[in-house]
C-alpha atoms as a PDB file:
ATOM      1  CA  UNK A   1     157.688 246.352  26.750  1.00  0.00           C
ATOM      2  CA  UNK A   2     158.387 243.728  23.969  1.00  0.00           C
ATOM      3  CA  UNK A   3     161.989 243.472  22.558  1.00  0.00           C
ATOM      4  CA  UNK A   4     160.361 244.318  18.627  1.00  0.00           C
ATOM      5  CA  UNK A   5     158.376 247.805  20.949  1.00  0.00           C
ATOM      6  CA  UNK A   6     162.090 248.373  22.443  1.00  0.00           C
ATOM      7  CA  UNK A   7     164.029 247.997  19.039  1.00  0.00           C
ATOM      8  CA  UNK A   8     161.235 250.438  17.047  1.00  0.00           C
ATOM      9  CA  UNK A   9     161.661 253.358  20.145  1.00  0.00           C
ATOM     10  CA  UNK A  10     165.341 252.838  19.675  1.00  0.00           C
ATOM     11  CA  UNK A  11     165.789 253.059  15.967  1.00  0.00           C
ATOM     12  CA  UNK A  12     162.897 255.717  15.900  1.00  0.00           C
ATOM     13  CA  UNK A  13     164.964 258.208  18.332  1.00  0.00           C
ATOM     14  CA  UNK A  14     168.022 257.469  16.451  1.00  0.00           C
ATOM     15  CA  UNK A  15     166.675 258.480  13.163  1.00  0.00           C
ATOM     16  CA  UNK A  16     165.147 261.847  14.914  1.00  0.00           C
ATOM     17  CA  UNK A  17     168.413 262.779  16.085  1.00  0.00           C
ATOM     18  CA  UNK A  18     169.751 262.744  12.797  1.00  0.00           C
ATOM     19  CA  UNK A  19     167.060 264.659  11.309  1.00  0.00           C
ATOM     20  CA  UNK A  20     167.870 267.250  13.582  1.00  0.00           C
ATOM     21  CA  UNK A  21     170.944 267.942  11.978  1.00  0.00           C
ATOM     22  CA  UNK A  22     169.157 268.226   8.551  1.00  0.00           C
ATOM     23  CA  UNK A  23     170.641 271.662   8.004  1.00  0.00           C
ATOM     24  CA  UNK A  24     174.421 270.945   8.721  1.00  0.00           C
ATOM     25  CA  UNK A  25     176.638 269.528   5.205  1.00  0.00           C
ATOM     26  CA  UNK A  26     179.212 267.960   7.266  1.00  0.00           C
ATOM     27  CA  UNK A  27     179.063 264.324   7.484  1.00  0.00           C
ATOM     28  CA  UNK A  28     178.049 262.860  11.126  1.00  0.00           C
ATOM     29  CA  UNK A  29     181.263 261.829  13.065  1.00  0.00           C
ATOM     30  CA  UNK A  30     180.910 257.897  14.290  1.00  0.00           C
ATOM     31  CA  UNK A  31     181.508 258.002  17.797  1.00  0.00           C
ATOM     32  CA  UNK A  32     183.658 254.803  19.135  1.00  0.00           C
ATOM     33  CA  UNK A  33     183.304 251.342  17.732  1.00  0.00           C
ATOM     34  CA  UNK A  34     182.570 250.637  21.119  1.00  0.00           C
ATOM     35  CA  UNK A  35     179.450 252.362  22.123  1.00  0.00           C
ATOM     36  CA  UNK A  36     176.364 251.023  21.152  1.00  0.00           C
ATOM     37  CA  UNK A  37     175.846 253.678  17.981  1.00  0.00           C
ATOM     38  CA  UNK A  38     179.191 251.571  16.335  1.00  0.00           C
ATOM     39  CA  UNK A  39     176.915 248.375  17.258  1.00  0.00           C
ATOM     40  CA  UNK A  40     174.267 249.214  15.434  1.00  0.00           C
ATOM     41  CA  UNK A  41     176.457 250.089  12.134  1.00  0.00           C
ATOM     42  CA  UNK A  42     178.148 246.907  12.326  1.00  0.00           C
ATOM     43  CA  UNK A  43     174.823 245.301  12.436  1.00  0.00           C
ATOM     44  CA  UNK A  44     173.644 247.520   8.938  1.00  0.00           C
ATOM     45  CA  UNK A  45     177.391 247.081   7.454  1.00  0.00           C
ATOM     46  CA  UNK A  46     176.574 243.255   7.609  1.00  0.00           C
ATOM     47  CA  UNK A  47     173.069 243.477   7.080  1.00  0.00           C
ATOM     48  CA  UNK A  48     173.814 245.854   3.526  1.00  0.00           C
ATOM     49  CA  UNK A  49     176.512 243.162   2.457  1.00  0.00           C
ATOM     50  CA  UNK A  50     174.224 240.002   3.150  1.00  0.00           C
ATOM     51  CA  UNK A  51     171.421 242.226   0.901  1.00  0.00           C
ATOM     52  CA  UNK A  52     173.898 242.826  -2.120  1.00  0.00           C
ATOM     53  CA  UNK A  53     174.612 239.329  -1.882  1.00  0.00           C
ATOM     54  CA  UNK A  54     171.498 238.197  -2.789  1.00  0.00           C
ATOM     55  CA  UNK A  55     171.044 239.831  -5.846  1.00  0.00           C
ATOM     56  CA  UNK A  56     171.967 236.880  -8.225  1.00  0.00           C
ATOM     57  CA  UNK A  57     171.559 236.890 -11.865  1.00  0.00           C
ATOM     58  CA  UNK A  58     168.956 233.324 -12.476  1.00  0.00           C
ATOM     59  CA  UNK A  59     168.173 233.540  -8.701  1.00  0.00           C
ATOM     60  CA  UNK A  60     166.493 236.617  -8.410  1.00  0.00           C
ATOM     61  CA  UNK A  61     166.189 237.987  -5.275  1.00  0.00           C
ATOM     62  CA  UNK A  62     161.958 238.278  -4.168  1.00  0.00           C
ATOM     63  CA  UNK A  63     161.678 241.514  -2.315  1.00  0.00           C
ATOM     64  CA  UNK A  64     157.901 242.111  -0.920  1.00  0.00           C
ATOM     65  CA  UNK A  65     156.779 245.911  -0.098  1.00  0.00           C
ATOM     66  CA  UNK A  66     155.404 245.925   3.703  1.00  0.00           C
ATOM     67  CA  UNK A  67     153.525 249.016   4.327  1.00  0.00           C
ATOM     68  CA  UNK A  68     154.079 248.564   8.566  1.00  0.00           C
ATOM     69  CA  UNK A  69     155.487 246.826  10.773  1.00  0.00           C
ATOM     70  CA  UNK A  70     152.448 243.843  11.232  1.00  0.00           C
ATOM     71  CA  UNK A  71     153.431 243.247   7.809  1.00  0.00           C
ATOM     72  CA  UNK A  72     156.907 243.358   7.547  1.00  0.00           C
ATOM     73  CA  UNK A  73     156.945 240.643  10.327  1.00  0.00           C
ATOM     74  CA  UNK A  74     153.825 238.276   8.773  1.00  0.00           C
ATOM     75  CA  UNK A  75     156.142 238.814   5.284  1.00  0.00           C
ATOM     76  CA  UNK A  76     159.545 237.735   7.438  1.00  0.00           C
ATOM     77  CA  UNK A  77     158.117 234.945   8.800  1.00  0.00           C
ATOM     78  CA  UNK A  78     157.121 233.553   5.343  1.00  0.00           C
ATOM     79  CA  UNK A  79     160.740 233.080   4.819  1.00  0.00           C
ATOM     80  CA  UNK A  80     161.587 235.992   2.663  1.00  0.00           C
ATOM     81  CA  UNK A  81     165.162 237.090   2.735  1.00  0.00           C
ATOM     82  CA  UNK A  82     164.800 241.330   2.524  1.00  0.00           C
ATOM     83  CA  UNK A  83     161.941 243.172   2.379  1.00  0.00           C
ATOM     84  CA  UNK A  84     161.661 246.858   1.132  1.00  0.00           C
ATOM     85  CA  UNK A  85     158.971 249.583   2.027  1.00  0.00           C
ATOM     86  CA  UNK A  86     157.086 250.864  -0.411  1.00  0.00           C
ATOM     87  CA  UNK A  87     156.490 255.000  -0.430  1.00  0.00           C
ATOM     88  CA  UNK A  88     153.172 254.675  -2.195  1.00  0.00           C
ATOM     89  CA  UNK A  89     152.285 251.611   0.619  1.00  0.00           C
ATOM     90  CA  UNK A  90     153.091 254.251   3.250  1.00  0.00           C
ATOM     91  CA  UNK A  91     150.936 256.777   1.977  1.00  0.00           C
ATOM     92  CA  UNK A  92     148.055 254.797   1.790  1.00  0.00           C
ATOM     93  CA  UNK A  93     147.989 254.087   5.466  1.00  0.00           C
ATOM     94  CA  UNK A  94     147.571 257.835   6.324  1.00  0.00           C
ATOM     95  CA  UNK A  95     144.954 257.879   3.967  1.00  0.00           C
ATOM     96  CA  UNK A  96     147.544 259.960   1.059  1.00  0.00           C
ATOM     97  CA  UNK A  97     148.133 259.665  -2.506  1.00  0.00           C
ATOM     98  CA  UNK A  98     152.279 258.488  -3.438  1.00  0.00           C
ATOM     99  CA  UNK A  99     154.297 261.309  -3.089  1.00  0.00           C
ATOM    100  CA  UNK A 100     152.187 262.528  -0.192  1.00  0.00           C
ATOM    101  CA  UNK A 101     154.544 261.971   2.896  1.00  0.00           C
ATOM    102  CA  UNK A 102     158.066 263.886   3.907  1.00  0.00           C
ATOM    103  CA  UNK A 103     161.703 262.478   4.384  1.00  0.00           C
ATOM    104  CA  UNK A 104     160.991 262.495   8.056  1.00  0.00           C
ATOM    105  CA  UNK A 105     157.876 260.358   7.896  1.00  0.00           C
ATOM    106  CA  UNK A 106     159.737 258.410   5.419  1.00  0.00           C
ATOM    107  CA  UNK A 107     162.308 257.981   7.620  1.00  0.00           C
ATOM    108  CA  UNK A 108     161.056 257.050  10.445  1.00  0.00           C
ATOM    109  CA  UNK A 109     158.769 254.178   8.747  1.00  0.00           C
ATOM    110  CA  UNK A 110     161.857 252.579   7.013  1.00  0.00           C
ATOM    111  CA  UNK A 111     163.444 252.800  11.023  1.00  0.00           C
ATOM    112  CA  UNK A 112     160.102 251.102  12.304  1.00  0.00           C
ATOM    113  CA  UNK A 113     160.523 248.116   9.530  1.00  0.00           C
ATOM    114  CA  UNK A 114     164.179 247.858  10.418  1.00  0.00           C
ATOM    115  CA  UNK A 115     163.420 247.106  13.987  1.00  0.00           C
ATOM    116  CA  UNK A 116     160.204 245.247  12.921  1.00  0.00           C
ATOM    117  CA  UNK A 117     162.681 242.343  11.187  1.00  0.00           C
ATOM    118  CA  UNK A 118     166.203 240.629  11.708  1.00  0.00           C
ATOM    119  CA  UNK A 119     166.473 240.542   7.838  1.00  0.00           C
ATOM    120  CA  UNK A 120     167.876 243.594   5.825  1.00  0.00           C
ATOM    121  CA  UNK A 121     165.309 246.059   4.629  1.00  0.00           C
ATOM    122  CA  UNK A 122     165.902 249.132   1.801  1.00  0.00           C
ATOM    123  CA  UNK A 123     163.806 251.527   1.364  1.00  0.00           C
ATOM    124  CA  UNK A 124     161.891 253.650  -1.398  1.00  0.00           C
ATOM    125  CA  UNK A 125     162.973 257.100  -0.811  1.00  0.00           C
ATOM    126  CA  UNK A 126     161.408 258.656  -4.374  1.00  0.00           C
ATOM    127  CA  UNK A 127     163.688 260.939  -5.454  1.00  0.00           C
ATOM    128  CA  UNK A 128     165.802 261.227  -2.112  1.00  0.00           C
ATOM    129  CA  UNK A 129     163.272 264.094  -1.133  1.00  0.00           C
ATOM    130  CA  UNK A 130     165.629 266.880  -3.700  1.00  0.00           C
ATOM    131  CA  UNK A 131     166.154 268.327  -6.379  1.00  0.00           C
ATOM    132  CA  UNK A 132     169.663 268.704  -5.770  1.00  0.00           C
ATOM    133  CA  UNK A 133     173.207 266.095  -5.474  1.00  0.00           C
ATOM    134  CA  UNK A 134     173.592 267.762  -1.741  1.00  0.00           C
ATOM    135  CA  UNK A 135     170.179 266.610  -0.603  1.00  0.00           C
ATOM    136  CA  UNK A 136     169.966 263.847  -2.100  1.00  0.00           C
ATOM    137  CA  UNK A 137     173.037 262.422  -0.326  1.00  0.00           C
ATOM    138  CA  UNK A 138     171.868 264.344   2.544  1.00  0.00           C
ATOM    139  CA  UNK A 139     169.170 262.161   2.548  1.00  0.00           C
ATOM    140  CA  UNK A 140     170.931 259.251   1.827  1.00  0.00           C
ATOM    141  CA  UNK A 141     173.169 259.681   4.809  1.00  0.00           C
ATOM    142  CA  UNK A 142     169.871 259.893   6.841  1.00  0.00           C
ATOM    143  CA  UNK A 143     168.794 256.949   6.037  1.00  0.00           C
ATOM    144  CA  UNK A 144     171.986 254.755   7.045  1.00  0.00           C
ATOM    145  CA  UNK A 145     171.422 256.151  10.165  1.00  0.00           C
ATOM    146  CA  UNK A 146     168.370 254.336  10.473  1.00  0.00           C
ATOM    147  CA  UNK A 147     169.782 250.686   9.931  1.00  0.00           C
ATOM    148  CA  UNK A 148     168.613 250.247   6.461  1.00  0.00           C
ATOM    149  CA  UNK A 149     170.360 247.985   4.425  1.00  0.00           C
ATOM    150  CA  UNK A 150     169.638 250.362   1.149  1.00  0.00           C
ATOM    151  CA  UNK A 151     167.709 252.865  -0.813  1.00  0.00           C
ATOM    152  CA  UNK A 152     166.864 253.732  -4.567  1.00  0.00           C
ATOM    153  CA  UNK A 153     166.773 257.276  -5.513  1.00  0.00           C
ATOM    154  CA  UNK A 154     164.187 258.523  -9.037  1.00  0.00           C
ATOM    155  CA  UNK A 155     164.835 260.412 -11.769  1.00  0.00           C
ATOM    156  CA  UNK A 156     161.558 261.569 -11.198  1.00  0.00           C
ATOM    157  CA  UNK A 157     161.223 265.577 -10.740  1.00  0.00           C
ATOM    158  CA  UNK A 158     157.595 265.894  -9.546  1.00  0.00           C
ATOM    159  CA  UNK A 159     157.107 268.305 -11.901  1.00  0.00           C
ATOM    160  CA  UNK A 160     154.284 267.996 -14.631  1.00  0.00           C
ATOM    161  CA  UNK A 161     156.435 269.451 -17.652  1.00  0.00           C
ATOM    162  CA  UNK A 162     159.366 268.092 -16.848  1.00  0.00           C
ATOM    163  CA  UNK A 163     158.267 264.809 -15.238  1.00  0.00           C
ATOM    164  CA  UNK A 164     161.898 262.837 -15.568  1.00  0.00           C
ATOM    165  CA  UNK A 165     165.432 265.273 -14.722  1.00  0.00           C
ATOM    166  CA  UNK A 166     167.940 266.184 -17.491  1.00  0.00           C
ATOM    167  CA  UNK A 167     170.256 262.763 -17.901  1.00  0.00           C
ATOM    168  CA  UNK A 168     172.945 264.909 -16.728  1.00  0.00           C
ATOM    169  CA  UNK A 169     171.399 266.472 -13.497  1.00  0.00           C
ATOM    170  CA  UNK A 170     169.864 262.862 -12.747  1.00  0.00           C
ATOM    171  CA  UNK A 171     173.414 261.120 -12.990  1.00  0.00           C
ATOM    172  CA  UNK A 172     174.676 264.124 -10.720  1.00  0.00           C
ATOM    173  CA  UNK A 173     172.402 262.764  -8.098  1.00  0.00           C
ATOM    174  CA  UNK A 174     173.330 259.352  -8.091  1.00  0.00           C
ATOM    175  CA  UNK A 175     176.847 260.272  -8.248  1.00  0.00           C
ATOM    176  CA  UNK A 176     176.429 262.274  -5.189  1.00  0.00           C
ATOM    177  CA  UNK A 177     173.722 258.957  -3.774  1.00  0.00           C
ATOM    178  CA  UNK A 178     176.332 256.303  -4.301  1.00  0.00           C
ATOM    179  CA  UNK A 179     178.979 259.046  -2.919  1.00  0.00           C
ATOM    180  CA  UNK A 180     177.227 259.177   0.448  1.00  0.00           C
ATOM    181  CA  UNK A 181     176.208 255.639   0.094  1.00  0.00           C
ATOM    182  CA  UNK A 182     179.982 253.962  -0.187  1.00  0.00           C
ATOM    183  CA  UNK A 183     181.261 256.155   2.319  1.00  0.00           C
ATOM    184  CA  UNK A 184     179.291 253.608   4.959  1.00  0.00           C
ATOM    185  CA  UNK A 185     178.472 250.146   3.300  1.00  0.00           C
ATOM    186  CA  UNK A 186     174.583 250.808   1.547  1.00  0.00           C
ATOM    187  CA  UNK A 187     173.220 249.219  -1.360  1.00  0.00           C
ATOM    188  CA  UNK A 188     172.410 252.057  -4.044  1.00  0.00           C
ATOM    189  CA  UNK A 189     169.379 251.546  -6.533  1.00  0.00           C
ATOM    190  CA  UNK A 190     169.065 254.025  -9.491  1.00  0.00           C
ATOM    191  CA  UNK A 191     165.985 254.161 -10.889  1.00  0.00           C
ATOM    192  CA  UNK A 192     165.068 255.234 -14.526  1.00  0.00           C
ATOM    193  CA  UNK A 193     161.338 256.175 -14.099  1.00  0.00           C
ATOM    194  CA  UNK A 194     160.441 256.909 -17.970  1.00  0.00           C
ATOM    195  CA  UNK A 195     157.573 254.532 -18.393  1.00  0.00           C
ATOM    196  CA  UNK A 196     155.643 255.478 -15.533  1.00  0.00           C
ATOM    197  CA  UNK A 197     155.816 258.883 -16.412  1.00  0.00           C
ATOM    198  CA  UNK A 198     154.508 258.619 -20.401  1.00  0.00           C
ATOM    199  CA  UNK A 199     157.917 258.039 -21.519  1.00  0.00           C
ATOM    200  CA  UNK A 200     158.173 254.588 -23.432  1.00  0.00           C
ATOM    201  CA  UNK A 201     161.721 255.263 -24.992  1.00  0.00           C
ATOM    202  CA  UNK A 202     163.242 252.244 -24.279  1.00  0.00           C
ATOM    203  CA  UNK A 203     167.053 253.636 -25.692  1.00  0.00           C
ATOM    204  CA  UNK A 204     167.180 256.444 -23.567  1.00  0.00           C
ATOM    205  CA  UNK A 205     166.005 254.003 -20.258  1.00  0.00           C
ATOM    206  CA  UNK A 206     168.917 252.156 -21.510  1.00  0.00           C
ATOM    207  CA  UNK A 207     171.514 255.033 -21.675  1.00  0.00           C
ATOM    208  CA  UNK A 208     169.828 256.044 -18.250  1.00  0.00           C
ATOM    209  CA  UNK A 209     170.511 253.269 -16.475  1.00  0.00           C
ATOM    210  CA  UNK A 210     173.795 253.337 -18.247  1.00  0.00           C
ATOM    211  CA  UNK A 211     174.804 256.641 -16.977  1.00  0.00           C
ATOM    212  CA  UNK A 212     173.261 255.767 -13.412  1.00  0.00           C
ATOM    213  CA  UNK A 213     175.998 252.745 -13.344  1.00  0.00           C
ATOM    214  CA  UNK A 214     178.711 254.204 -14.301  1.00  0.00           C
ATOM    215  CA  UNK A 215     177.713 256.947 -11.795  1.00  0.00           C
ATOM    216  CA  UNK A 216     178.347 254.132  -9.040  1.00  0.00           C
ATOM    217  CA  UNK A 217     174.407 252.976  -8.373  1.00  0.00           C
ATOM    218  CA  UNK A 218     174.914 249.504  -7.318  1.00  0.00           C
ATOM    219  CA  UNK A 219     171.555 248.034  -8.821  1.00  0.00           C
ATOM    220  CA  UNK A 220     169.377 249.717 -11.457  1.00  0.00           C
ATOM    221  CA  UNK A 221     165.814 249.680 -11.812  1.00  0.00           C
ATOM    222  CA  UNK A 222     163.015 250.890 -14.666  1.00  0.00           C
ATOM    223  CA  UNK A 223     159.535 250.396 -13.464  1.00  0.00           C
ATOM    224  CA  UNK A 224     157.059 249.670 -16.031  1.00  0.00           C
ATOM    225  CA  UNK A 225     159.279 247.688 -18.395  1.00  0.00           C
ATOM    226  CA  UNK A 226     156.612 244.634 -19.218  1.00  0.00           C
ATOM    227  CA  UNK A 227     158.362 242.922 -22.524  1.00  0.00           C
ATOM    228  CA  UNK A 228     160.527 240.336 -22.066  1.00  0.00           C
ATOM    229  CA  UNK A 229     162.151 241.595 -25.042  1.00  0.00           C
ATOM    230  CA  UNK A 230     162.735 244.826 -23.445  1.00  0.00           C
ATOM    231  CA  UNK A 231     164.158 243.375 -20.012  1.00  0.00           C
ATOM    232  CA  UNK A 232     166.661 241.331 -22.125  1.00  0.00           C
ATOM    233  CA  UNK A 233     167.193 244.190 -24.135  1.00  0.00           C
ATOM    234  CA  UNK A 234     167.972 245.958 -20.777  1.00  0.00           C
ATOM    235  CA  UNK A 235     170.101 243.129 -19.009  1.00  0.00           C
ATOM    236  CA  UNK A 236     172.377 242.964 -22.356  1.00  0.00           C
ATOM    237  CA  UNK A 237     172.980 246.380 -22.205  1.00  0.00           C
ATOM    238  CA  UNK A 238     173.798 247.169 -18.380  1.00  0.00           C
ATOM    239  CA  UNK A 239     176.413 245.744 -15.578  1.00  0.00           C
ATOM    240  CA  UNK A 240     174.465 246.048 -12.545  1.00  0.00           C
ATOM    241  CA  UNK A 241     172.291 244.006 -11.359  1.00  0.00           C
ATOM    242  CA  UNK A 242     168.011 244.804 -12.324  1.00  0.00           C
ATOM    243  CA  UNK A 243     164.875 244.462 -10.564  1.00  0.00           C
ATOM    244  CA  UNK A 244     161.545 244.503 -12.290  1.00  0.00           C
ATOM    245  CA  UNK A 245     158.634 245.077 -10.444  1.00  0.00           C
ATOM    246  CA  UNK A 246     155.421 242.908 -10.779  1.00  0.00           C
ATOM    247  CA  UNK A 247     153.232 244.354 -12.459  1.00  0.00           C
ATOM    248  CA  UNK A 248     150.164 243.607 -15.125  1.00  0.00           C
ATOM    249  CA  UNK A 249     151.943 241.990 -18.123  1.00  0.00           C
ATOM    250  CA  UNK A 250     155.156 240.704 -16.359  1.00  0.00           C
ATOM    251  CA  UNK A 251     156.209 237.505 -17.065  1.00  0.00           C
ATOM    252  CA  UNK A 252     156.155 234.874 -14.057  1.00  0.00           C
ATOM    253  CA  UNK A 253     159.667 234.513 -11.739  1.00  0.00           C
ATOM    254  CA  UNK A 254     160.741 231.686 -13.346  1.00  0.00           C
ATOM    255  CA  UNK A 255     160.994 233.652 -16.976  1.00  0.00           C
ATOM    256  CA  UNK A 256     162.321 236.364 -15.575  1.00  0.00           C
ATOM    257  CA  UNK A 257     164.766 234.288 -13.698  1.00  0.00           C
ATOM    258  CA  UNK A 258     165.928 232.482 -16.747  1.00  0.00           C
ATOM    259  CA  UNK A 259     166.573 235.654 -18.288  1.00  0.00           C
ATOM    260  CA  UNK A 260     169.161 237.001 -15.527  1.00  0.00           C
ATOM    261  CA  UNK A 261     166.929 239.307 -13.453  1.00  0.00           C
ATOM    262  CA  UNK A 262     168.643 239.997 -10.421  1.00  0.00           C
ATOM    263  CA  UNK A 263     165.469 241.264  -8.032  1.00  0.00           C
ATOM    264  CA  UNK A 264     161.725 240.961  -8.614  1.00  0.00           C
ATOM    265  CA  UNK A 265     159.763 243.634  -6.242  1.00  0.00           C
ATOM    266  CA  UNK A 266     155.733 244.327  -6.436  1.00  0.00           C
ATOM    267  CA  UNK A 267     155.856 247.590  -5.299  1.00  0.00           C
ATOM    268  CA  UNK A 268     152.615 249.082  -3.512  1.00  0.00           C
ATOM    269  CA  UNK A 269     151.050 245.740  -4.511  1.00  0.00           C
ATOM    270  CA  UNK A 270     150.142 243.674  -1.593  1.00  0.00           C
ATOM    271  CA  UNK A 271     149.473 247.386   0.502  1.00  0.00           C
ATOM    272  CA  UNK A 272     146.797 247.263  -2.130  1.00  0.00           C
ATOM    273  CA  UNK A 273     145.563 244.013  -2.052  1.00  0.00           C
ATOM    274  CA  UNK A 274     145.064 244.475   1.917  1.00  0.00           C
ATOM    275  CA  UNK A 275     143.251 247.177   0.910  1.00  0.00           C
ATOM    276  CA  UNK A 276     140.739 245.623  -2.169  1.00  0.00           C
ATOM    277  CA  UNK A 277     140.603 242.525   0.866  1.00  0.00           C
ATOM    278  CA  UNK A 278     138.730 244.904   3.146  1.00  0.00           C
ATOM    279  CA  UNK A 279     136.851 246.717   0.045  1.00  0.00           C
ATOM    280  CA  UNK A 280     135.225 243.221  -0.362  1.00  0.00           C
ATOM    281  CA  UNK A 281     134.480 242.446   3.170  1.00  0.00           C
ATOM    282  CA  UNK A 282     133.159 245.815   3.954  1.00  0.00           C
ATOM    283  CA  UNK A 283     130.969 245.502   0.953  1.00  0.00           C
ATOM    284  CA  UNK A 284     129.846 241.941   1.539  1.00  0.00           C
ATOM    285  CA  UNK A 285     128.681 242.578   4.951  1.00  0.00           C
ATOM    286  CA  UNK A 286     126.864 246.019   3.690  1.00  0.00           C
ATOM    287  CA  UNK A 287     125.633 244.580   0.843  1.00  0.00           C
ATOM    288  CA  UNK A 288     124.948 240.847   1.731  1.00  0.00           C
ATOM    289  CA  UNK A 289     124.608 240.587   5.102  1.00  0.00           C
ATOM    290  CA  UNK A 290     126.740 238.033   5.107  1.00  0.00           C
ATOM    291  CA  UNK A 291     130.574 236.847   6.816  1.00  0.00           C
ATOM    292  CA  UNK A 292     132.121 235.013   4.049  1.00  0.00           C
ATOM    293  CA  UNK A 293     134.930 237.076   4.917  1.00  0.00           C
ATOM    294  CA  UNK A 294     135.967 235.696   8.036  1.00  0.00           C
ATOM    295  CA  UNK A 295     137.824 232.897   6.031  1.00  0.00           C
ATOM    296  CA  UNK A 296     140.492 235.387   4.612  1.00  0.00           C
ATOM    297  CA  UNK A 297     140.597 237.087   8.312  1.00  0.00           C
ATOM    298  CA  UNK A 298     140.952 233.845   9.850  1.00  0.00           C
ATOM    299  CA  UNK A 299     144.470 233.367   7.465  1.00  0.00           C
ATOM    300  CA  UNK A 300     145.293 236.367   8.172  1.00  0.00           C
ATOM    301  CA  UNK A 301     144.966 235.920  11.983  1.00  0.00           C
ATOM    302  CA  UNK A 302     146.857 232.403  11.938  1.00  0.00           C
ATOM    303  CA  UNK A 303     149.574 234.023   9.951  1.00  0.00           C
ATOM    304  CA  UNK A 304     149.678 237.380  12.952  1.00  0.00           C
ATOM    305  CA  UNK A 305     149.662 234.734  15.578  1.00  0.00           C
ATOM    306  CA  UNK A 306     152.861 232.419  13.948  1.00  0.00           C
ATOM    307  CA  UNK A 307     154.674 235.851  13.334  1.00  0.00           C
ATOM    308  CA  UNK A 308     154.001 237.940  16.431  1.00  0.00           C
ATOM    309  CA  UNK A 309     154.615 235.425  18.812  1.00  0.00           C
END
């Protein structure tokens, strides 16, 4: 057994015997620094702080989305610094829409990519699987278990009338997310999810964020913000640091950079470029005849080889 096979069964039972305890409130008593549990949390306390570190204002911080563990390590060895999972990534390789897997599943990914890599690694948790503060940090507490180095938690309800929570409720949660998350050292990201959800309204994404902030999230976050005007708008107006994730209409790193973006993510992004990759072999070879293909998979199998050895 491999030492990457050995660290992935390790985290993995870890993580499961947390999520036993899903129905107790109390918080999970840290047995001695010295056994191999207070190891491991020294490990994520320095791995957390090295991630928070590297969220610089004019040096954003480039944080791919691996969908497994192949990934994470091919994305690791390119030199990246962090990496985060991405929930909608993770769906896609059990054949589900976003939205479409549980807090254990979730769980137990983001404790797979953490013993995948040597390099911190947060994770997309949605909306911290609840409605309510107590679950949320619930969940948050869950997932420091698993060696993360952070997590974001939506304002997204799942709900089709009420898409986005009540400011109020939403704030609760982070409150209760950076609660859970300071009581350990985690890096909190509060995300205002308005513009993926229909909801252009650019001054109340700003007094989101705001209220997620002052509610102790330690970076903030509103996908689908495209205008550079906007994200300057945004980065006037907050004290955290912001990611923007890549998207259609983005401007490049460098203009993003030079307006003080902090992090630049893509999301479910590359998942899906894997994906359209094998659309267009599958479809060459069924419609052609042809390998043209083998080109890409011959990249693709230098890059395994330089990472898995």
């Amino acid at each position: 057994m491999n030492n990457v096979t050995q660290r992935t069964k390790t985290h993995q039972k870890g993580v499961r015997s947390v999520l036993v305890k899903l129905g107790e409130t109390r918080a999970l008593r840290r047995p001695p620094a010295t056994s191999g549990y207070g190891m491991c949390m020294s490990i994520q306390t320095d791995r957390a702080r090295t991630f928070l570190a590297l969220h610089r204002a004019g040096d954003p911080l480039l944080l791919p989305n691996p969908w497994d563990q192949g990934s994470a390590r091919v994305l690791a060895s390119l030199g990246f610094s962090a990496l985060a999972t991405t929930s909608s990534g993770l769906a896609a390789t059990a054949g589900r829409p976003d939205g479409g897997v549980s807090r254990e599943e979730a769980l137990t990914h983001a404790a797979e990519i953490v013993a995948a890599v040597g390099i911190p690694v947060s994770a997309d948790l949605e909306d911290c699987f609840a409605a309510d503060a107590a679950g949320v940090a619930e969940t948050v507490t869950l997932a420091i278990a698993t060696g993360l180095a952070g997590c974001s938690v939506e304002d997204y309800s799942r709900r089709e009338d009420e898409p986005i929570y009540d400011i109020s409720l939403a704030a609760e949660r982070v409150a209760a997310a950076a609660e859970a998350a300071h009581a350990g050292s985690f890096v909190l990201t509060a995300r205002a999810e308005n513009y993926l959800h229909g909801r252009r309204d650019l001054a109340d994404t700003i007094a989101r964020l705001q209220a997620y902030q002052e509610a102790g999230a330690d970076v903030l976050y509103a996908p689908g913000l495209t205008s550079i005007t906007d994200i300057q708008t945004v980065l006037r107006e907050v004290d955290r640091p912001v990611n923007v994730l890549a998207m259609p209409g983005v401007p490049p790193v460098a203009e993003l950079a030079a307006a003080g973006v902090s992090r630049i993510s893509v999301g479910g992004a590359f998942a899906f470029a894997a994906l359209g990759a094998l659309v267009s072999a599958a479809t060459e070879l069924r419609d052609q005849g042809t390998y043209g293909f083998r080109t890409a998979s011959a990249l693709g199998r230098d890059a395994a080889e330089r990472a898995f050895s």
